[in-house]
PDB file of N, CA and C in Angstrom:
ATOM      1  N   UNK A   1      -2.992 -11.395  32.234  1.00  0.00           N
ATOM      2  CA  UNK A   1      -3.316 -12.296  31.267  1.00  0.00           C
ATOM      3  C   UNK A   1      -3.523 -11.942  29.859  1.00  0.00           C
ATOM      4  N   UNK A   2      -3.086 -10.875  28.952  1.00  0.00           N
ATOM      5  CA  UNK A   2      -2.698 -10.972  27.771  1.00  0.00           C
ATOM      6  C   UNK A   2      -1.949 -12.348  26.990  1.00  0.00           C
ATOM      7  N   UNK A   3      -2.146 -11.409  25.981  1.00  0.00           N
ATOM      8  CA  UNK A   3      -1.352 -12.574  24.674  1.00  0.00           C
ATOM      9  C   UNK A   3       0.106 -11.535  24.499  1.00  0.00           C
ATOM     10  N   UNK A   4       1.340 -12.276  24.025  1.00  0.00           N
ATOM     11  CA  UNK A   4       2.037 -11.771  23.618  1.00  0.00           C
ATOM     12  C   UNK A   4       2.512 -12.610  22.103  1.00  0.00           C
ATOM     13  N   UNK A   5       2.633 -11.709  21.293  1.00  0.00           N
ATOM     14  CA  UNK A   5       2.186 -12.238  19.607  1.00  0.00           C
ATOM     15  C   UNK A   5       4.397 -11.788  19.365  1.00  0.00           C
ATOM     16  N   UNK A   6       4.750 -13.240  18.523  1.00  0.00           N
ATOM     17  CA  UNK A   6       6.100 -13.113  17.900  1.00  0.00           C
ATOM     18  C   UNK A   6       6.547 -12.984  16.623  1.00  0.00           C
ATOM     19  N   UNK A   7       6.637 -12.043  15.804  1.00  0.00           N
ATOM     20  CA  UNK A   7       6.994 -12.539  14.458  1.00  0.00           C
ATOM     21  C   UNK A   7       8.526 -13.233  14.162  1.00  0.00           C
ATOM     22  N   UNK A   8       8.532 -14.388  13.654  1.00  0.00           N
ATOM     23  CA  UNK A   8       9.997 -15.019  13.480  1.00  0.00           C
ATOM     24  C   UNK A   8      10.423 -15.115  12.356  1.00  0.00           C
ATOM     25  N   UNK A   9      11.775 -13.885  11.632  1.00  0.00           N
ATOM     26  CA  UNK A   9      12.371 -14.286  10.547  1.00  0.00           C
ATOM     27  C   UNK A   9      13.343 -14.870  10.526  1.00  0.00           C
ATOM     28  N   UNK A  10      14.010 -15.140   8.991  1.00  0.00           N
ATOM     29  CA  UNK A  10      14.151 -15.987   9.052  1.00  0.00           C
ATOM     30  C   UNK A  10      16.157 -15.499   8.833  1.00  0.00           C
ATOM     31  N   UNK A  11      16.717 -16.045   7.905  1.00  0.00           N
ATOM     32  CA  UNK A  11      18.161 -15.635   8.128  1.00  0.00           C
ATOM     33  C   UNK A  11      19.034 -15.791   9.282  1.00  0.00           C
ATOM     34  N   UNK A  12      19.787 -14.627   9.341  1.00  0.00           N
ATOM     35  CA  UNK A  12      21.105 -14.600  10.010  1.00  0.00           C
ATOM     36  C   UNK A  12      19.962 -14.907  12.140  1.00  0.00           C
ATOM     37  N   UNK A  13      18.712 -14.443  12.083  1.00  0.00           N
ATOM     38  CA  UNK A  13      17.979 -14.367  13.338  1.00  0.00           C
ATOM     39  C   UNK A  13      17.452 -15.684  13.418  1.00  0.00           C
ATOM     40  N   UNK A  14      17.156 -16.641  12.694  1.00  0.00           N
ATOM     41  CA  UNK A  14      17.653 -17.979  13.189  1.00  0.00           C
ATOM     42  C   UNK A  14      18.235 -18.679  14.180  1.00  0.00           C
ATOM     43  N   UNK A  15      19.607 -18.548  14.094  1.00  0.00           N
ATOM     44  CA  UNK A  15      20.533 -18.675  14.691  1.00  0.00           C
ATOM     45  C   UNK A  15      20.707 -18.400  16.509  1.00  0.00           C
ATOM     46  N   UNK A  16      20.236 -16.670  16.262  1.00  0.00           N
ATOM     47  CA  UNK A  16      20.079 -15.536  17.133  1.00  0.00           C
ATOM     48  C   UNK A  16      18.900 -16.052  18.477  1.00  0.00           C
ATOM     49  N   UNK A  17      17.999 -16.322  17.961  1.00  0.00           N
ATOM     50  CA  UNK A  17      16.522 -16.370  18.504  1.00  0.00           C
ATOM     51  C   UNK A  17      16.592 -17.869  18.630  1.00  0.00           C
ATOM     52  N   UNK A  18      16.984 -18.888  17.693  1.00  0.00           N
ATOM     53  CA  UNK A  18      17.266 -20.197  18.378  1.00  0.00           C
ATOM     54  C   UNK A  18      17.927 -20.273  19.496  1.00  0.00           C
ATOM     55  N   UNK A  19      18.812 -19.465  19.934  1.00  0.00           N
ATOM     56  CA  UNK A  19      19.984 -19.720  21.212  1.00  0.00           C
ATOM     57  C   UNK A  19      19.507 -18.804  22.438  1.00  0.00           C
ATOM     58  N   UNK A  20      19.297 -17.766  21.878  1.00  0.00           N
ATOM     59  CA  UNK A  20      18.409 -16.570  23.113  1.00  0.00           C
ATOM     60  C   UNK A  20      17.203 -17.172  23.535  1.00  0.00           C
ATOM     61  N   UNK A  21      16.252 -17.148  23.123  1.00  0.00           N
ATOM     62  CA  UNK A  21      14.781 -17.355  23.549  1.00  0.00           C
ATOM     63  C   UNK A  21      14.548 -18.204  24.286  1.00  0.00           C
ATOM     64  N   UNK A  22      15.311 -19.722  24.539  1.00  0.00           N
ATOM     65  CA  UNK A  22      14.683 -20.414  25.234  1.00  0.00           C
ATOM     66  C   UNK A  22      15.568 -20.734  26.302  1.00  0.00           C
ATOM     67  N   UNK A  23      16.577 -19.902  26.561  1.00  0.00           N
ATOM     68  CA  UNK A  23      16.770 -19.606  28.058  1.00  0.00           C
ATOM     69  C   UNK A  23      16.442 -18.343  28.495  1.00  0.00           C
ATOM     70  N   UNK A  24      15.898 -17.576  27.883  1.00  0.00           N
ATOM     71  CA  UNK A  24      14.671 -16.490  27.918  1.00  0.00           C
ATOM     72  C   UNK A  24      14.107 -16.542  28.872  1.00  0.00           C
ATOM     73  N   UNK A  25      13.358 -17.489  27.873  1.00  0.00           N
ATOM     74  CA  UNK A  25      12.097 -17.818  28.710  1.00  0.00           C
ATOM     75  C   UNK A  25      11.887 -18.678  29.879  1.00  0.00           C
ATOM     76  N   UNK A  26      12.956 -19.499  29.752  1.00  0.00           N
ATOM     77  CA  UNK A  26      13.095 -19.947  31.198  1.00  0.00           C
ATOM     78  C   UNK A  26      13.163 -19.325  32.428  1.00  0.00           C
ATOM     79  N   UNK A  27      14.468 -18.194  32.185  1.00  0.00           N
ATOM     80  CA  UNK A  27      14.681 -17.532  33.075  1.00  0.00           C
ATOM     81  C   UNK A  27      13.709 -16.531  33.405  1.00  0.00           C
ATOM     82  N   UNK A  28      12.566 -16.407  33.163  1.00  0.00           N
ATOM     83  CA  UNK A  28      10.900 -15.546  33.431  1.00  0.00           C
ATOM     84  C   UNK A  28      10.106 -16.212  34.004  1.00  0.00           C
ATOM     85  N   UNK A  29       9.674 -16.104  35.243  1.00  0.00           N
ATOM     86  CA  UNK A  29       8.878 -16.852  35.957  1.00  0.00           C
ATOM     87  C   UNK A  29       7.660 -16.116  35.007  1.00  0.00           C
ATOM     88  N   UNK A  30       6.229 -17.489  35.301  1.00  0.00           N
ATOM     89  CA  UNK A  30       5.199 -17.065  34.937  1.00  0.00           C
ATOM     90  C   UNK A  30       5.092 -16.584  33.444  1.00  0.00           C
ATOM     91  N   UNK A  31       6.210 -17.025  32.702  1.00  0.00           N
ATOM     92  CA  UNK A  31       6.201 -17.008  30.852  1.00  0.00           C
ATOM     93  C   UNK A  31       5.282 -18.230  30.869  1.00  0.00           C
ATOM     94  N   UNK A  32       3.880 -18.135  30.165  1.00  0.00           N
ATOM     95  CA  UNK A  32       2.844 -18.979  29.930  1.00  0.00           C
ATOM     96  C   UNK A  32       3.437 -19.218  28.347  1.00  0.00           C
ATOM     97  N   UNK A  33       3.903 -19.985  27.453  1.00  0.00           N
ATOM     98  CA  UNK A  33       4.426 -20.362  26.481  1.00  0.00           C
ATOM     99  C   UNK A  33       2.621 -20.693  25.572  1.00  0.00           C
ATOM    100  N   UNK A  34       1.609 -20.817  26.841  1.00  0.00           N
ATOM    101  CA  UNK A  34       0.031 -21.089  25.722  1.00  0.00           C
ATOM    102  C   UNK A  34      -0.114 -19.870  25.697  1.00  0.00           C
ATOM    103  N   UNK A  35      -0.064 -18.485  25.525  1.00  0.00           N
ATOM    104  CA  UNK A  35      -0.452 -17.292  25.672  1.00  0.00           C
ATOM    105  C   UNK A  35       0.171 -16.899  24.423  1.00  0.00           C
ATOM    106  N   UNK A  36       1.421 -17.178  23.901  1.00  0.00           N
ATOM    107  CA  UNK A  36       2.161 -16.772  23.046  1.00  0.00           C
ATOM    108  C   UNK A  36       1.568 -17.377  21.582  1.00  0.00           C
ATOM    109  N   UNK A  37       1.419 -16.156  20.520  1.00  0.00           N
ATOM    110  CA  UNK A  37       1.084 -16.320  19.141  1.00  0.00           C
ATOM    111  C   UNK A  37       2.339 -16.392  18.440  1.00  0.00           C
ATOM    112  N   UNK A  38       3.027 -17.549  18.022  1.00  0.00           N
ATOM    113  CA  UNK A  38       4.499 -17.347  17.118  1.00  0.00           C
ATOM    114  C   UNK A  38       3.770 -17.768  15.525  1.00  0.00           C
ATOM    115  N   UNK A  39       4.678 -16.181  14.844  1.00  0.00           N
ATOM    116  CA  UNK A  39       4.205 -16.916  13.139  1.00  0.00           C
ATOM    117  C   UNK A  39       5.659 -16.467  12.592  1.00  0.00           C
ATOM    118  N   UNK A  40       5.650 -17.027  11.484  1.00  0.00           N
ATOM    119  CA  UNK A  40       6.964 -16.562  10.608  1.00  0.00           C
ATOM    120  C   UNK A  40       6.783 -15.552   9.588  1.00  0.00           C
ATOM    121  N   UNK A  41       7.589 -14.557   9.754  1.00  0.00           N
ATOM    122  CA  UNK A  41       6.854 -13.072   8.987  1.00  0.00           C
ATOM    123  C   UNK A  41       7.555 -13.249   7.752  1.00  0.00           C
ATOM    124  N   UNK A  42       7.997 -13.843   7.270  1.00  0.00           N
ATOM    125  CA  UNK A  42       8.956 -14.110   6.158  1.00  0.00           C
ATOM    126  C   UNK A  42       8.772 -15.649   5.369  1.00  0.00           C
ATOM    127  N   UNK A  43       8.168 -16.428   5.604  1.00  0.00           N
ATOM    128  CA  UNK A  43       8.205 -17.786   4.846  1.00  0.00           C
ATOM    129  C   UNK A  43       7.525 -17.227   3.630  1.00  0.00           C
ATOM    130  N   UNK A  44       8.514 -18.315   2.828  1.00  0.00           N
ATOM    131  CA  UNK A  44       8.636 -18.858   1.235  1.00  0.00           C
ATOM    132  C   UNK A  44       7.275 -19.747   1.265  1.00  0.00           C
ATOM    133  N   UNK A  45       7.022 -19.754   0.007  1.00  0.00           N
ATOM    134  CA  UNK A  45       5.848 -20.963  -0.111  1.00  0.00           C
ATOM    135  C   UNK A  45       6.513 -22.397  -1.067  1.00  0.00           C
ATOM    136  N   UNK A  46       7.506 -22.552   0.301  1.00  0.00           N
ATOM    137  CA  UNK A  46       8.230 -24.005  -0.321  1.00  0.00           C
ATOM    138  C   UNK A  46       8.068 -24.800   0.589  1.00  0.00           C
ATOM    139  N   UNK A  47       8.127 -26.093  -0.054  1.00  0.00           N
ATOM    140  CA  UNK A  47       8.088 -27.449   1.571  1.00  0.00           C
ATOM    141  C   UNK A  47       8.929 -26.936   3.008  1.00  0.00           C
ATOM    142  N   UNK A  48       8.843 -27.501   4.129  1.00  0.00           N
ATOM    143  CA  UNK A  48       9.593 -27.075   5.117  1.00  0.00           C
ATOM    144  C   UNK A  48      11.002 -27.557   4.901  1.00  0.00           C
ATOM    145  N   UNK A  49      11.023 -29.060   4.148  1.00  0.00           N
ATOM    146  CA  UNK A  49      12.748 -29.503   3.863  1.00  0.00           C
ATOM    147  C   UNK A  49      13.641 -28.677   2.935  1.00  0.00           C
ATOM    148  N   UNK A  50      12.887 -27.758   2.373  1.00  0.00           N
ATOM    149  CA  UNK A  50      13.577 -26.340   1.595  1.00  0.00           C
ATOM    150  C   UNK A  50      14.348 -25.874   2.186  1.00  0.00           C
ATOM    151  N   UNK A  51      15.819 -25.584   2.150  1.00  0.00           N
ATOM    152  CA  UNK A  51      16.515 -24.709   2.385  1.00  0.00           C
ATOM    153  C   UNK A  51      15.998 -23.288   2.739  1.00  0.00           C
ATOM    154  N   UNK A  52      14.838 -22.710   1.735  1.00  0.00           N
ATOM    155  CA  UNK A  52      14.665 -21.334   1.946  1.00  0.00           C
ATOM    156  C   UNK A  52      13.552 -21.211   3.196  1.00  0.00           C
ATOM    157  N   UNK A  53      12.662 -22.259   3.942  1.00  0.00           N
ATOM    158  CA  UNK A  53      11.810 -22.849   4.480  1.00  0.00           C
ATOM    159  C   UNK A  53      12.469 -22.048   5.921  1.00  0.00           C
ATOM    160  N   UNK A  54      11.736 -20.757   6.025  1.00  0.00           N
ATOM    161  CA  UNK A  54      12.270 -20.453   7.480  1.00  0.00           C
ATOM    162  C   UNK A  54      11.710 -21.525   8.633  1.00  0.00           C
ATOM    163  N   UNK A  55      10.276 -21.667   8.411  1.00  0.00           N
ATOM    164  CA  UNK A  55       9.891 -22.871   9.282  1.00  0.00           C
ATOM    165  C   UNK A  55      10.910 -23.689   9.853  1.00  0.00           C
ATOM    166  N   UNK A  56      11.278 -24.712   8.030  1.00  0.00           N
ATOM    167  CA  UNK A  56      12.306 -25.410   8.315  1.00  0.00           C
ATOM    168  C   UNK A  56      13.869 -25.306   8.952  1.00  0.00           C
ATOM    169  N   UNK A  57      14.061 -24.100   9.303  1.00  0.00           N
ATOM    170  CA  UNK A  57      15.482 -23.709   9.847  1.00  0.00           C
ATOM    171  C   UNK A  57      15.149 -23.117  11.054  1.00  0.00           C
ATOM    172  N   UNK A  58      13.803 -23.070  11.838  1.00  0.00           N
ATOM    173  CA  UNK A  58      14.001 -23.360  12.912  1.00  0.00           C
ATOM    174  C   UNK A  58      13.366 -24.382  13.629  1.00  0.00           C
ATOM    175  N   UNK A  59      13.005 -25.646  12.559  1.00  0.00           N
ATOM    176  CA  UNK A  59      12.866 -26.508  12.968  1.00  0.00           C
ATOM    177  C   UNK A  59      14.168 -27.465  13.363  1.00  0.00           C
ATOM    178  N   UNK A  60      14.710 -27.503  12.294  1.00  0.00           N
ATOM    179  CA  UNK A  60      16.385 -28.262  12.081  1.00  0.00           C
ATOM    180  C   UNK A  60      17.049 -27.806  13.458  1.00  0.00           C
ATOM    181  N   UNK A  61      17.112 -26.326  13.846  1.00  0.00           N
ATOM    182  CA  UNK A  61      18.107 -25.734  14.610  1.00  0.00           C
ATOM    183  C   UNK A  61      17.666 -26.041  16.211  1.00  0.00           C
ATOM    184  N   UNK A  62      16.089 -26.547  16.372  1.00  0.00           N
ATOM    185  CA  UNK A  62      15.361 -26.840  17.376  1.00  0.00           C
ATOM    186  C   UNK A  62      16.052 -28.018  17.285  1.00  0.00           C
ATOM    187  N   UNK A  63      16.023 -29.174  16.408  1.00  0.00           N
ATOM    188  CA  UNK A  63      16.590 -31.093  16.690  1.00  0.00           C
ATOM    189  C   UNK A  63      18.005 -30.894  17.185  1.00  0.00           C
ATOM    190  N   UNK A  64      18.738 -29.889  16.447  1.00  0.00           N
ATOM    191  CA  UNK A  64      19.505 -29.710  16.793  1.00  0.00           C
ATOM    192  C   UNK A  64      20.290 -29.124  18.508  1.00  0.00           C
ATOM    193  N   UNK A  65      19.428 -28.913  19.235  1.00  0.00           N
ATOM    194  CA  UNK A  65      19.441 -28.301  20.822  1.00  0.00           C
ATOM    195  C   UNK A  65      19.316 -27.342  20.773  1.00  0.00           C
ATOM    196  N   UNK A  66      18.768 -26.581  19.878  1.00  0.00           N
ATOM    197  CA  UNK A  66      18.435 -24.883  19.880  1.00  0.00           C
ATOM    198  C   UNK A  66      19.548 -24.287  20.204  1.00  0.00           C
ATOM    199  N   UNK A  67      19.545 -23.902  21.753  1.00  0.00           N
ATOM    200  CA  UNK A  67      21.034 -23.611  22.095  1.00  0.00           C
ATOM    201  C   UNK A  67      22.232 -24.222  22.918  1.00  0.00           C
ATOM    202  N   UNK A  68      23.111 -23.107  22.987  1.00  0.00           N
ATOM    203  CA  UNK A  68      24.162 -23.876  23.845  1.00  0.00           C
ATOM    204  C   UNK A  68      24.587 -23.523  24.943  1.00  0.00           C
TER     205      UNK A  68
END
């Protein structure tokens, strides 16, 4: 029962970590998703609808079906 802590940047790993991670984690029995600390090691201090808004680009890429 630890924590496991994520830093998420932002760029070309976007993309990367939108499509990997959440058949990841599926495929891990016993991945507690409340245990996990996710922050963004890289955000701008702009709105999330910012282009530069890592938040916002993996929010967009989440509406979007994350992966494929």
């Amino acid at each position: 029962g630890g924590r496991f802590t994520l830093g998420l940047s932002g760029g070309s790993m976007v993309e990367l970590l939108a499509r990997e991670l959440p058949p990841a984690l599926s495929a891990k029995p016993g991945a507690d998703a409340s245990r996990w600390l996710v922050a963004f090691c890289d955000e701008r201090l702009v709105p999330p609808e910012h282009p530069d808004s890592t938040y916002g680009a993996y929010r967009v890429r989440g509406e979007r079906g994350g992966h494929r």
